[in-house]
Each structure stands twice: as structure tokens, then as C-alpha cells.
N, C-alpha and C. Protein backbone atom coordinates (compact mmCIF):
# COMPACT_ATOMS: atom_id res chain seq x y z
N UNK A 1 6.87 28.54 -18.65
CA UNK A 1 7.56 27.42 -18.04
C UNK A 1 6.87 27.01 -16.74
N UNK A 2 6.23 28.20 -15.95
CA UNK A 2 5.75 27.78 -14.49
C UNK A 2 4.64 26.71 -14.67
N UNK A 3 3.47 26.98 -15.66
CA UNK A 3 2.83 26.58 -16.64
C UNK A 3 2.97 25.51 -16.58
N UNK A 4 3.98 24.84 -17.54
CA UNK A 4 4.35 23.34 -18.21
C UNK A 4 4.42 22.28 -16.48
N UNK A 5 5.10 23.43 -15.54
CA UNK A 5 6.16 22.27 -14.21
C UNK A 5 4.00 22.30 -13.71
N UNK A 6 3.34 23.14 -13.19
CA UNK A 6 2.36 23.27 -12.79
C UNK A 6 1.30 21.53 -13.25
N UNK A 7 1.45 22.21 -14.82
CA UNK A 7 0.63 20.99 -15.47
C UNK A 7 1.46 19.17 -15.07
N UNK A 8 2.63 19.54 -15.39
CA UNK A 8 2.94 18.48 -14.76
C UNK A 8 3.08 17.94 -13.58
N UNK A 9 2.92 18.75 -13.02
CA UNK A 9 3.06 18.14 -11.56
C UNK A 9 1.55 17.69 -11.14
N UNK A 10 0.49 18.49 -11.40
CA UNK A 10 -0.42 17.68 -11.39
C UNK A 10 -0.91 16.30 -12.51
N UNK A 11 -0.33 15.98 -13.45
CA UNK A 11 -0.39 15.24 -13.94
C UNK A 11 0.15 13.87 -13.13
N UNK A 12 1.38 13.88 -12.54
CA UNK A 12 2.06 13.09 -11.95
C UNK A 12 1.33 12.62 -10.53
N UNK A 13 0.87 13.64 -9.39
CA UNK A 13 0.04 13.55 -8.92
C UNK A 13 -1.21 12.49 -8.59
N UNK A 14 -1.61 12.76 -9.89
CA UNK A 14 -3.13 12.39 -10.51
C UNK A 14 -2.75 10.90 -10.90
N UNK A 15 -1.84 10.78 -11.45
CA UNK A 15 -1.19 9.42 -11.62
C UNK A 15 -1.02 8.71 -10.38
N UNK A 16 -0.40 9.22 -9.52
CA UNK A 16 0.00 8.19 -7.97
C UNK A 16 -1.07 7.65 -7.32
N UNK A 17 -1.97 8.75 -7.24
CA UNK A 17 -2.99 8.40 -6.78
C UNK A 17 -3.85 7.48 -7.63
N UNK A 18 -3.98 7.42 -8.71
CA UNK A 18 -4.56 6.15 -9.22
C UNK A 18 -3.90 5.41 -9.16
N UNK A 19 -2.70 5.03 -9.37
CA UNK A 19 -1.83 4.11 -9.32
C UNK A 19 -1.63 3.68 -7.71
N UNK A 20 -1.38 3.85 -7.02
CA UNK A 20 -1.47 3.38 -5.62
C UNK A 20 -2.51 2.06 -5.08
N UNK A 21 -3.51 2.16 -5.21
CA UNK A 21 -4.31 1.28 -4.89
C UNK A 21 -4.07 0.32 -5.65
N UNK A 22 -3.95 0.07 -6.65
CA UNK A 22 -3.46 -1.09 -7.69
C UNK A 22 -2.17 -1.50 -7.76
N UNK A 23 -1.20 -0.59 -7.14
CA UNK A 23 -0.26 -1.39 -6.73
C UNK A 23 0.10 -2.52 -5.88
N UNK A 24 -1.00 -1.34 -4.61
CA UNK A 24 -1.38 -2.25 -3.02
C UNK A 24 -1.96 -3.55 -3.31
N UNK A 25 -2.62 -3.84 -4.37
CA UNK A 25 -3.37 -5.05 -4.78
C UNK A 25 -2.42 -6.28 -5.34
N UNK A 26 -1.16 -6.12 -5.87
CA UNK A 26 -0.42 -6.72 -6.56
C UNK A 26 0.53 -6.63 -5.76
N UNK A 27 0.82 -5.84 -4.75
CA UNK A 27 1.80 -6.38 -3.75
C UNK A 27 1.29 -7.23 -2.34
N UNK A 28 -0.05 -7.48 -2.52
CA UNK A 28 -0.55 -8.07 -1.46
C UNK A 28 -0.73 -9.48 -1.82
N UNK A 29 -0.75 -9.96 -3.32
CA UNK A 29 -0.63 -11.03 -3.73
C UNK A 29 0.41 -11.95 -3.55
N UNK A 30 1.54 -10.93 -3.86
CA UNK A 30 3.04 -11.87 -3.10
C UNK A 30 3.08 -12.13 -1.58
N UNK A 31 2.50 -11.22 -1.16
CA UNK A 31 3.32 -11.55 0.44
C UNK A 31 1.95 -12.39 1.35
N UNK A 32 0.40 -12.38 0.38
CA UNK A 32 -0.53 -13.81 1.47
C UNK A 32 0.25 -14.98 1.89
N UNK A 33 -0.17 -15.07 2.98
CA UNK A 33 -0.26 -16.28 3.71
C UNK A 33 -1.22 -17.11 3.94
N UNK A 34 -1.76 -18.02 3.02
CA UNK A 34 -2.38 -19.06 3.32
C UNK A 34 -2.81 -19.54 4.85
N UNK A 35 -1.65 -19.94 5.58
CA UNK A 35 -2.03 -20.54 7.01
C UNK A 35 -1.62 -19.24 8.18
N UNK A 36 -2.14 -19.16 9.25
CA UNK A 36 -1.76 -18.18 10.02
C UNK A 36 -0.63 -18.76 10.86
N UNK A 37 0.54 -17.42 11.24
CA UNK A 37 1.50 -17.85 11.26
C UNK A 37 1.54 -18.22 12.94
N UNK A 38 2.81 -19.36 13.00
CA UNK A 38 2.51 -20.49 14.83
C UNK A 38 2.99 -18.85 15.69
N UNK A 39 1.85 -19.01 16.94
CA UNK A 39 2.36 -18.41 17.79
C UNK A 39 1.69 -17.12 17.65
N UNK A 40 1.00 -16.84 16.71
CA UNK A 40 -0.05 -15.75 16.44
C UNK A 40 -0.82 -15.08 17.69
N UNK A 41 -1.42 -16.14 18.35
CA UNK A 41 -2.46 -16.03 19.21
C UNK A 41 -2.16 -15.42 20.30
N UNK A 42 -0.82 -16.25 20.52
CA UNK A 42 -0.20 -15.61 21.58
C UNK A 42 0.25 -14.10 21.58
N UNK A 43 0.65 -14.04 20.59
CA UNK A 43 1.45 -12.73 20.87
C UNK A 43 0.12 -11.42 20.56
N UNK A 44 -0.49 -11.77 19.87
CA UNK A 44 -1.93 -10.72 19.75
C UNK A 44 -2.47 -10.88 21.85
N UNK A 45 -3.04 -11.84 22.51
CA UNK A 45 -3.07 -11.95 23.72
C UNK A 45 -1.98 -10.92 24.98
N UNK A 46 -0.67 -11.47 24.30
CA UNK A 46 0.13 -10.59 25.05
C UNK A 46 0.67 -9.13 24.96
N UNK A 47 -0.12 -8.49 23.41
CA UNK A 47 0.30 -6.92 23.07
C UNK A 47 -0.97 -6.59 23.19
N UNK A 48 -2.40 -6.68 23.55
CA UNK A 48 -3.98 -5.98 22.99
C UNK A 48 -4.00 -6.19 24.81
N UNK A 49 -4.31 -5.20 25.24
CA UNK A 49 -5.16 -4.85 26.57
C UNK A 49 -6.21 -4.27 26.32
């Protein structure tokens, strides 16, 4: 049984990690923004020393 949870758990593992980056890719598709958003400039100016 330790066996079977062992194998599986690296199976599952092995899965996330491939699966992760290709998720990141398909959730970055929904949330682009075309135009940069008003007021950008400013606030990068007023948080970066």
C-alpha cells in the first residue's frame, strides 16, 4: 500500500508541475490588457525609489 500512495503521489506531482505553466498561459489570456491602465505612471513614480 505505501507503494501504490508513494507511486502516486509522485505521479500527481509530476503532473502539477507540467501542468502549471500551461495553465499560467491560459490564464494570462483572460486577464491582458490591451491599453495600459490611466494613472500607471504615476503610481510606478510614486512606489520605485
Amino acid at each position: 500500500m505505501k507503494e501504490f500512495i508513494r507511486k502516486a503521489a509522485n505521479f500527481i506531482c509530476a503532473f502539477a508541475v507540467v501542468m502549471s505553466p500551461i495553465a499560467t498561459q491560459h490564464c494570462r489570456l483572460y486577464f491582458y490588457e490591451a491599453k495600459q491602465p490611466e494613472g500607471l505612471d504615476e503610481f510606478v513614480n510614486t512606489h520605485t525609489k
